[in-house]
PDB file of N, CA and C in Angstrom:
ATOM      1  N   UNK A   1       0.842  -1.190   0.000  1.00  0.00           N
ATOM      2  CA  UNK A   1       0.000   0.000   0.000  1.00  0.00           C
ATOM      3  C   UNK A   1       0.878   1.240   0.000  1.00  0.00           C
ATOM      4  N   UNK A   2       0.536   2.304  -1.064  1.00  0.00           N
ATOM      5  CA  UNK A   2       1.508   3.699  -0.901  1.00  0.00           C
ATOM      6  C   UNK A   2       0.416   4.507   0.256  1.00  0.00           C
ATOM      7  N   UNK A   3       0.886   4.941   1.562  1.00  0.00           N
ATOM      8  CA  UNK A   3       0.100   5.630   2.191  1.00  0.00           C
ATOM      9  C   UNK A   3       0.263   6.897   1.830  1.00  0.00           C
ATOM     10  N   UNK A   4       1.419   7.351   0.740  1.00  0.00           N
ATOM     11  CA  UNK A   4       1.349   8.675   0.265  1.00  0.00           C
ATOM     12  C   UNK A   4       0.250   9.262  -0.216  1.00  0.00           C
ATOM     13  N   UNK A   5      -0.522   8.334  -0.880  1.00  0.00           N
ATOM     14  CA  UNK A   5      -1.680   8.712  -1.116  1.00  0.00           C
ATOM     15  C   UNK A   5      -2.858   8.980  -0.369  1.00  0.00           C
ATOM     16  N   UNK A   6      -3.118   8.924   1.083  1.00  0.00           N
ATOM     17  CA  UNK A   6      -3.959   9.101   1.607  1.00  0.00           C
ATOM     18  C   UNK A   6      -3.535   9.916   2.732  1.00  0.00           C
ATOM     19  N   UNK A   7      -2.009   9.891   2.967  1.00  0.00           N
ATOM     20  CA  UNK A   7      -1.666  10.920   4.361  1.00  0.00           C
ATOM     21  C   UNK A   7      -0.249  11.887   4.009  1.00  0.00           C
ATOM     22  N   UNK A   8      -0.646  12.855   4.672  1.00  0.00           N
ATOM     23  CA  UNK A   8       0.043  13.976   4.121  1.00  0.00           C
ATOM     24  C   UNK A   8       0.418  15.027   5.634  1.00  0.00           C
ATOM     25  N   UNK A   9       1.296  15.667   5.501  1.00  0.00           N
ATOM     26  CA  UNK A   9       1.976  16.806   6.890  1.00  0.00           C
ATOM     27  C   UNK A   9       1.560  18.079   6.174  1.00  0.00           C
ATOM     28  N   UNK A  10       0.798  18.979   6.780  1.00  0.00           N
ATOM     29  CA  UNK A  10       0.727  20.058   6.260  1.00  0.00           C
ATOM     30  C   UNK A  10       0.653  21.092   7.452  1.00  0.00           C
ATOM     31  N   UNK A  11       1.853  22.103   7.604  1.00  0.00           N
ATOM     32  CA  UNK A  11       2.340  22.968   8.867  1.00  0.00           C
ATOM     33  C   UNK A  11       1.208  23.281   8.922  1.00  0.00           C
ATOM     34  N   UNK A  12       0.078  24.057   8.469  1.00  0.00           N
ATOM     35  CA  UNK A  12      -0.876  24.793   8.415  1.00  0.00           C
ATOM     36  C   UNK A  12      -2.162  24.009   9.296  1.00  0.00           C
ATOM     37  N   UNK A  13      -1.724  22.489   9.716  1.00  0.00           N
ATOM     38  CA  UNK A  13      -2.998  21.609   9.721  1.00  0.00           C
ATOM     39  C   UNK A  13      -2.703  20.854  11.157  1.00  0.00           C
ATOM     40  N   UNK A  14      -3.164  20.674  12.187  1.00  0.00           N
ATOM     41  CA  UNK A  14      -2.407  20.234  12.997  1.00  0.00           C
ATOM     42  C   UNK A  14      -1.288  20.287  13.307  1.00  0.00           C
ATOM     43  N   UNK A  15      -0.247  21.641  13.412  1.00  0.00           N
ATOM     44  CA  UNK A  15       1.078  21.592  13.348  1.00  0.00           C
ATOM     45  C   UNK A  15       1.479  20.850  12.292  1.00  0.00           C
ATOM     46  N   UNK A  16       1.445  20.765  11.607  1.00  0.00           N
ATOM     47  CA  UNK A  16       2.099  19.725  10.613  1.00  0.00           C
ATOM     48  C   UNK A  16       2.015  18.060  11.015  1.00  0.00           C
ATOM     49  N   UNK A  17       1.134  17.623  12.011  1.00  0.00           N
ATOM     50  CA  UNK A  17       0.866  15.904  12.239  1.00  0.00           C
ATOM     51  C   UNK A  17       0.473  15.252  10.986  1.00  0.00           C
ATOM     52  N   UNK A  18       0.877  14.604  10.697  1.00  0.00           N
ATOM     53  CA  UNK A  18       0.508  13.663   9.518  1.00  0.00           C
ATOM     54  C   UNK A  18      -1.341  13.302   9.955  1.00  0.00           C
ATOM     55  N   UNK A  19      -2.080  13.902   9.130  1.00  0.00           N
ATOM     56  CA  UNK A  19      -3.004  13.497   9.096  1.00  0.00           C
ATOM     57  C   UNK A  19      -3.681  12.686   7.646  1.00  0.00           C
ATOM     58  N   UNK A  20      -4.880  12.467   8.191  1.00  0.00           N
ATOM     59  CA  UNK A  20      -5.847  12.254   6.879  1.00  0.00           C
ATOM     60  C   UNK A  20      -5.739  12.938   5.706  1.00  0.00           C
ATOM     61  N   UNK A  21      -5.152  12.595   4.368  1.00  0.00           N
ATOM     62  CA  UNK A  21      -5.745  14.222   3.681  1.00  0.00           C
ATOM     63  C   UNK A  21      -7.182  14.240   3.694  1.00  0.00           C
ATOM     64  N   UNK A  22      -7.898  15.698   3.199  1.00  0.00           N
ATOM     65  CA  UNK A  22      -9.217  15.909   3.510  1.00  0.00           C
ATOM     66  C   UNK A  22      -9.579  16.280   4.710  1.00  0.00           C
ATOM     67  N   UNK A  23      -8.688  15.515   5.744  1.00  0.00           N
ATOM     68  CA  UNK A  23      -9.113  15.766   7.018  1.00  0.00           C
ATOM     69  C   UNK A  23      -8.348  16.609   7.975  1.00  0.00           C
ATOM     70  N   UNK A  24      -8.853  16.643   9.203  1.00  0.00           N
ATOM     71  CA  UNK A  24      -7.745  17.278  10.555  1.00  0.00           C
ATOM     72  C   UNK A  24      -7.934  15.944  11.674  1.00  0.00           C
ATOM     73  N   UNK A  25      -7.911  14.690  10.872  1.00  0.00           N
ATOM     74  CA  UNK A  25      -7.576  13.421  12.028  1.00  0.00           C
ATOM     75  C   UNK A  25      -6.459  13.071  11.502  1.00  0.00           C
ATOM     76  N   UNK A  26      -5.758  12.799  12.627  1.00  0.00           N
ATOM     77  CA  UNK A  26      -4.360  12.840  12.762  1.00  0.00           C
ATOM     78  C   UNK A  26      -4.327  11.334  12.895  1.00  0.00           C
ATOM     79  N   UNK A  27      -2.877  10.701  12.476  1.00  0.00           N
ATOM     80  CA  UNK A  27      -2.825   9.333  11.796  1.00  0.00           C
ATOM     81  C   UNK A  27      -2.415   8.877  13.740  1.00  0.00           C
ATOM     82  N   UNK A  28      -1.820   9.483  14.670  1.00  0.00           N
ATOM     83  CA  UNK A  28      -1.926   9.395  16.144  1.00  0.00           C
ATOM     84  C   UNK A  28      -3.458   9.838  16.811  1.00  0.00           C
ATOM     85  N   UNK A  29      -4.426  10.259  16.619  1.00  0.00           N
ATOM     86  CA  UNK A  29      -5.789   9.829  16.819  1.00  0.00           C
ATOM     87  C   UNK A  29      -6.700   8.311  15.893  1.00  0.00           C
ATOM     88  N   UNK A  30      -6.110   8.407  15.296  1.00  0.00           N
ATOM     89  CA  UNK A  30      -7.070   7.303  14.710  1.00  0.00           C
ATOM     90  C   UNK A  30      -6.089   6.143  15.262  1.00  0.00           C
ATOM     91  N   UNK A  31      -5.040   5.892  15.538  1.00  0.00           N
ATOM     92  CA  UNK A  31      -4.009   4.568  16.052  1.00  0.00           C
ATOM     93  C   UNK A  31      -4.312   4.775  17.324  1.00  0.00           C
ATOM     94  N   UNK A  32      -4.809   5.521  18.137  1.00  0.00           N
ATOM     95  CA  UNK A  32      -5.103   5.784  19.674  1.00  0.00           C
ATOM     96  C   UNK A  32      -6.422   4.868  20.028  1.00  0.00           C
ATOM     97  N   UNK A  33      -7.113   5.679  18.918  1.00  0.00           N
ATOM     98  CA  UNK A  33      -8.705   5.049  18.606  1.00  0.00           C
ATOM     99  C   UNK A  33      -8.569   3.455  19.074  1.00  0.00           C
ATOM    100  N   UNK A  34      -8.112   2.925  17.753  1.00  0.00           N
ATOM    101  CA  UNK A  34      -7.752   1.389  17.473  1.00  0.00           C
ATOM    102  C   UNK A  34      -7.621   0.834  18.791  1.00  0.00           C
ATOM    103  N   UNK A  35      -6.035   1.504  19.878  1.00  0.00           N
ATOM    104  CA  UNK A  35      -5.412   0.978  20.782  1.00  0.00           C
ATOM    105  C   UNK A  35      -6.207   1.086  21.559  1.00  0.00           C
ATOM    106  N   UNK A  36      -7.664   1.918  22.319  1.00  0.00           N
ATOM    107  CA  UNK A  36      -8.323   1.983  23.376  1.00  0.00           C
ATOM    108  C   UNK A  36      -9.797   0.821  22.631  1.00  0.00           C
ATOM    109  N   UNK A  37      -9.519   0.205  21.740  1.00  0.00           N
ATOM    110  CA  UNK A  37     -10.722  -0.790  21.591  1.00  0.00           C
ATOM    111  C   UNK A  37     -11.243  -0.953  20.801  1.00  0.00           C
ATOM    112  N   UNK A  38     -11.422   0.386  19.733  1.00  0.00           N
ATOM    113  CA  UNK A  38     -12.515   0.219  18.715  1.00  0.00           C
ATOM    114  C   UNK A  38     -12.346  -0.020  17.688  1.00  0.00           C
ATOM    115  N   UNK A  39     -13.213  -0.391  16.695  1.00  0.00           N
ATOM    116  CA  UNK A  39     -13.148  -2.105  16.007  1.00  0.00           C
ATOM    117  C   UNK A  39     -13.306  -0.768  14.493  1.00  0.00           C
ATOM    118  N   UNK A  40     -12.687  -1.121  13.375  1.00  0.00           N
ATOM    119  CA  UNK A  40     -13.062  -0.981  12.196  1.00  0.00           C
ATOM    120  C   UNK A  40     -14.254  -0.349  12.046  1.00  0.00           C
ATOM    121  N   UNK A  41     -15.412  -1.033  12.410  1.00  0.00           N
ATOM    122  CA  UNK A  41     -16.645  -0.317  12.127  1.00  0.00           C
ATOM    123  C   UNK A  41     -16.977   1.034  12.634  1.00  0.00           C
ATOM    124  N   UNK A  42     -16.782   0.849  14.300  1.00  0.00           N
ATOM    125  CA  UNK A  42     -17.025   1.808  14.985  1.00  0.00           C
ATOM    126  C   UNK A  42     -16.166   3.290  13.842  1.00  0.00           C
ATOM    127  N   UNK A  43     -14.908   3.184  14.040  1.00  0.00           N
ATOM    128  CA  UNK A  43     -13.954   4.081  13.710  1.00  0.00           C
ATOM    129  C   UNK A  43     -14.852   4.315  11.995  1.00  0.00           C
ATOM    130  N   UNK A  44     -15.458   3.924  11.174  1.00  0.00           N
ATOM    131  CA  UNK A  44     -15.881   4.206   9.940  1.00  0.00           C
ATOM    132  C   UNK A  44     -17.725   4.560  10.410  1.00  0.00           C
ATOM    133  N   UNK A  45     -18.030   4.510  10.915  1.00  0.00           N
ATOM    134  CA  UNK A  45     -19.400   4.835  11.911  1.00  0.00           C
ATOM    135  C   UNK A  45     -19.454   6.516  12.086  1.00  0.00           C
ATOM    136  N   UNK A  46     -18.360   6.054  13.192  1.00  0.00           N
ATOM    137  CA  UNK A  46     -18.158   7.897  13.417  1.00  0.00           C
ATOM    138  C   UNK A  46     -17.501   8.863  12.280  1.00  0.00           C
ATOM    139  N   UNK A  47     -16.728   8.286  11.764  1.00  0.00           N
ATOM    140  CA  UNK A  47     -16.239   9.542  10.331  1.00  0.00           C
ATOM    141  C   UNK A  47     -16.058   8.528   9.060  1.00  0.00           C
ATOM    142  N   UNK A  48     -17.560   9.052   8.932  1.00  0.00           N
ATOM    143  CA  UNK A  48     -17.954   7.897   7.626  1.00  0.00           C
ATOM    144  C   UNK A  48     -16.911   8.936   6.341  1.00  0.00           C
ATOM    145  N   UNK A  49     -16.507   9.762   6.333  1.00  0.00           N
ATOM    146  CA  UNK A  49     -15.973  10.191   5.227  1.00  0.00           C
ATOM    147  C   UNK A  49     -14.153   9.186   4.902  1.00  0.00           C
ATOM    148  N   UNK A  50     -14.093   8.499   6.156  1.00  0.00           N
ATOM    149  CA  UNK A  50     -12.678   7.447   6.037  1.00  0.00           C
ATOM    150  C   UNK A  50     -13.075   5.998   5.619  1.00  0.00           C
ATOM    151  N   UNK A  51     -12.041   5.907   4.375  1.00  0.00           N
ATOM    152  CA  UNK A  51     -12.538   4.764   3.326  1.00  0.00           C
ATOM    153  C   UNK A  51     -11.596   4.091   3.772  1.00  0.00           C
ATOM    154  N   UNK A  52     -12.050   2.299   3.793  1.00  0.00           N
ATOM    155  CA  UNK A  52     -11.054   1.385   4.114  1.00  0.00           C
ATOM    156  C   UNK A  52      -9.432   1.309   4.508  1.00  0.00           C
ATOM    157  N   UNK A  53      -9.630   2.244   2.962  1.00  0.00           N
ATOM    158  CA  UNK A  53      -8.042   2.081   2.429  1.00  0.00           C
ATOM    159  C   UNK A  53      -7.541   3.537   3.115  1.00  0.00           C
ATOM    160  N   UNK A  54      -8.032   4.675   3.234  1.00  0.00           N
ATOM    161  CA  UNK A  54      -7.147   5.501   4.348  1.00  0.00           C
ATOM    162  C   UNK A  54      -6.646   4.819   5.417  1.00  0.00           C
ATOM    163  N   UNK A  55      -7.640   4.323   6.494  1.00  0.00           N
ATOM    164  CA  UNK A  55      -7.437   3.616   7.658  1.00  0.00           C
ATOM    165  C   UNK A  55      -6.069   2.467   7.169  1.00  0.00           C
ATOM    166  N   UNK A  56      -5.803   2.010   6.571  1.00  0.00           N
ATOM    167  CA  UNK A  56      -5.196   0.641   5.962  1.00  0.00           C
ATOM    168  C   UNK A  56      -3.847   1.621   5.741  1.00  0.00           C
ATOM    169  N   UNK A  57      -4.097   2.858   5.264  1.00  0.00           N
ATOM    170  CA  UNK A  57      -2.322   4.107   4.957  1.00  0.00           C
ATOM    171  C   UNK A  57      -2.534   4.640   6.388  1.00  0.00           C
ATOM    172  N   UNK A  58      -3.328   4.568   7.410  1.00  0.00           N
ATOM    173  CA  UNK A  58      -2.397   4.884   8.690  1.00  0.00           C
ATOM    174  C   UNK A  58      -1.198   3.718   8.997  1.00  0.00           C
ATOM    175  N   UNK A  59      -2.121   2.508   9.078  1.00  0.00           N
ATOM    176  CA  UNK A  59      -1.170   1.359  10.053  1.00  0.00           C
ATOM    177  C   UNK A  59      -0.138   1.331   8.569  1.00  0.00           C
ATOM    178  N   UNK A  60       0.086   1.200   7.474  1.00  0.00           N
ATOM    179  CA  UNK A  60       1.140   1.324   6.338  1.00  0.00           C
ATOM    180  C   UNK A  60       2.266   2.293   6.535  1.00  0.00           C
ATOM    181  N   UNK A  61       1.662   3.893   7.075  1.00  0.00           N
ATOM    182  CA  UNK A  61       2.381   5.049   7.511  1.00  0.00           C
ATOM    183  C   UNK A  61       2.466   4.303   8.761  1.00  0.00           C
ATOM    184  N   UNK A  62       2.545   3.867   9.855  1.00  0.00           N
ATOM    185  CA  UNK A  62       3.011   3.362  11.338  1.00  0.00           C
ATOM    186  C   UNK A  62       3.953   2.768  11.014  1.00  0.00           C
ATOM    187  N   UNK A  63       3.753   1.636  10.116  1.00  0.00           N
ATOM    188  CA  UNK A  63       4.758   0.261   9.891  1.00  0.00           C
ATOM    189  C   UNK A  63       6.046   0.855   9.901  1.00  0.00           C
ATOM    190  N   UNK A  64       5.945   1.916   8.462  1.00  0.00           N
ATOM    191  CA  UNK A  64       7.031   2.055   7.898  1.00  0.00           C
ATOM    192  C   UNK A  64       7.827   3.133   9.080  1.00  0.00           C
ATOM    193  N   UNK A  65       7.214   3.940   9.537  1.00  0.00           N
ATOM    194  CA  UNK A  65       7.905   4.484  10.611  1.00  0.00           C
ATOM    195  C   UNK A  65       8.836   3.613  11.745  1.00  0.00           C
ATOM    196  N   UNK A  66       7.989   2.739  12.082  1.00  0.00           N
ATOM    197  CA  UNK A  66       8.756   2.160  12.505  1.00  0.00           C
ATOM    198  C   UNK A  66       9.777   0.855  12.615  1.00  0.00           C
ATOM    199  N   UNK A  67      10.179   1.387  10.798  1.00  0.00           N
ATOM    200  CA  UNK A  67      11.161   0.323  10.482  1.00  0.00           C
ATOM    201  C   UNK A  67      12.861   1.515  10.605  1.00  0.00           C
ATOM    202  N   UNK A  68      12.092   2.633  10.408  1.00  0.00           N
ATOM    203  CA  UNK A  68      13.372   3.882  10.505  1.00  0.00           C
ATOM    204  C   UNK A  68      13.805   3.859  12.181  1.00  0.00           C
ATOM    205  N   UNK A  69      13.251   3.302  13.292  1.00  0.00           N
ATOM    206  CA  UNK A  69      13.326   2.736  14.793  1.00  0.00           C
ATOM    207  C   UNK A  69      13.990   3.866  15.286  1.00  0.00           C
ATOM    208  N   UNK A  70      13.117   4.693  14.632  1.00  0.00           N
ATOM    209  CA  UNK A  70      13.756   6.332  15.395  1.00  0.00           C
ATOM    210  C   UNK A  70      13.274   6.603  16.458  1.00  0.00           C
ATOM    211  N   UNK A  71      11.588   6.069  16.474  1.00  0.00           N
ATOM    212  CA  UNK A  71      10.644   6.488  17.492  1.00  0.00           C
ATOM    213  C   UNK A  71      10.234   5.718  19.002  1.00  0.00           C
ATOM    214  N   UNK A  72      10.614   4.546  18.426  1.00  0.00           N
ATOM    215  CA  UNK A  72      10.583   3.600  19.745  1.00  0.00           C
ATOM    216  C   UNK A  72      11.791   3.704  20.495  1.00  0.00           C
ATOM    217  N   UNK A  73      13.116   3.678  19.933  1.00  0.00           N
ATOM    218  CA  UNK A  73      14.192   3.290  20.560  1.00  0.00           C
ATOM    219  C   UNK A  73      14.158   4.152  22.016  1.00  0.00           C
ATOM    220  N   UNK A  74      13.830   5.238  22.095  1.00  0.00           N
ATOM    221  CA  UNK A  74      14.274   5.910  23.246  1.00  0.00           C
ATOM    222  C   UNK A  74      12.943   5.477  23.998  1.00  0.00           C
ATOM    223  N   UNK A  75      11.917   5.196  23.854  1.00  0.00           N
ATOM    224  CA  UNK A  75      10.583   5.268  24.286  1.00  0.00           C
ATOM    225  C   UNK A  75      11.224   3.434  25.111  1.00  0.00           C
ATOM    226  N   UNK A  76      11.297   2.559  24.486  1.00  0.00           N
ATOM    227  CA  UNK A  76      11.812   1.135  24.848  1.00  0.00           C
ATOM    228  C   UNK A  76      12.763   1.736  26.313  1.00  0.00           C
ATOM    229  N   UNK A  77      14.069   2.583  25.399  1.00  0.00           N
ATOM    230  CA  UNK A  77      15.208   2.760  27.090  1.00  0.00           C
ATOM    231  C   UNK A  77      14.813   3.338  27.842  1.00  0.00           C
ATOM    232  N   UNK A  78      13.800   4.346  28.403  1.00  0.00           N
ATOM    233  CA  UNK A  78      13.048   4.663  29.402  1.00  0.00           C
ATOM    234  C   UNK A  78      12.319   3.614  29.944  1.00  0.00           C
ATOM    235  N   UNK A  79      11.705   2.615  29.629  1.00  0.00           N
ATOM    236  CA  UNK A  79      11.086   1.167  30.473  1.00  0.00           C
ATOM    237  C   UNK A  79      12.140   0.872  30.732  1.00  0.00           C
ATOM    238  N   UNK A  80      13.183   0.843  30.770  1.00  0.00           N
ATOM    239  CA  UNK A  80      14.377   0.123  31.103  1.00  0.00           C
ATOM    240  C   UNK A  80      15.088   0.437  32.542  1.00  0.00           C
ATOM    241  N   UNK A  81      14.759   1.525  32.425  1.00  0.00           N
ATOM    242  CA  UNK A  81      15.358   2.543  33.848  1.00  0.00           C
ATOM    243  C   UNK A  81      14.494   2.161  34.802  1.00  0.00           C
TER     244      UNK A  81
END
């Protein structure tokens, strides 16, 4: 999946958070969503304007972030302490 196509940083838009294009949901609200419980449907229920395949270029935009292991590494050595 290219998530270029569905998520985009724009300074002007949430500080620049990678959101939805179209939108002001941020690809860290909708992965929050997911992590506190709610199921596919729910999350397309409440903002019926998000099509499969956006939702599908967040976790694509997550993956790949964290194959660059920029973002966990320090987040991991703080549990450590």
């Amino acid at each position: 999946m290219d998530w270029k196509t569905y998520i985009h940083s724009d300074p002007k838009i949430l500080l620049g958070k990678p959101v939805i294009k179209g939108t002001r949901l941020s690809v860290e609200f909708i992965l929050g969503l997911f992590s506190e419980g709610w199921t596919e449907q729910q999350v397309r229920m409440s903002y019926p304007t998000l099509s499969a395949q956006a939702i599908q270029a967040v976790f694509a935009f997550a993956a790949e972030c964290l194959k660059e292991d920029v973002f966990y590494k320090s987040l991991l050595s703080a549990e450590a302490e």
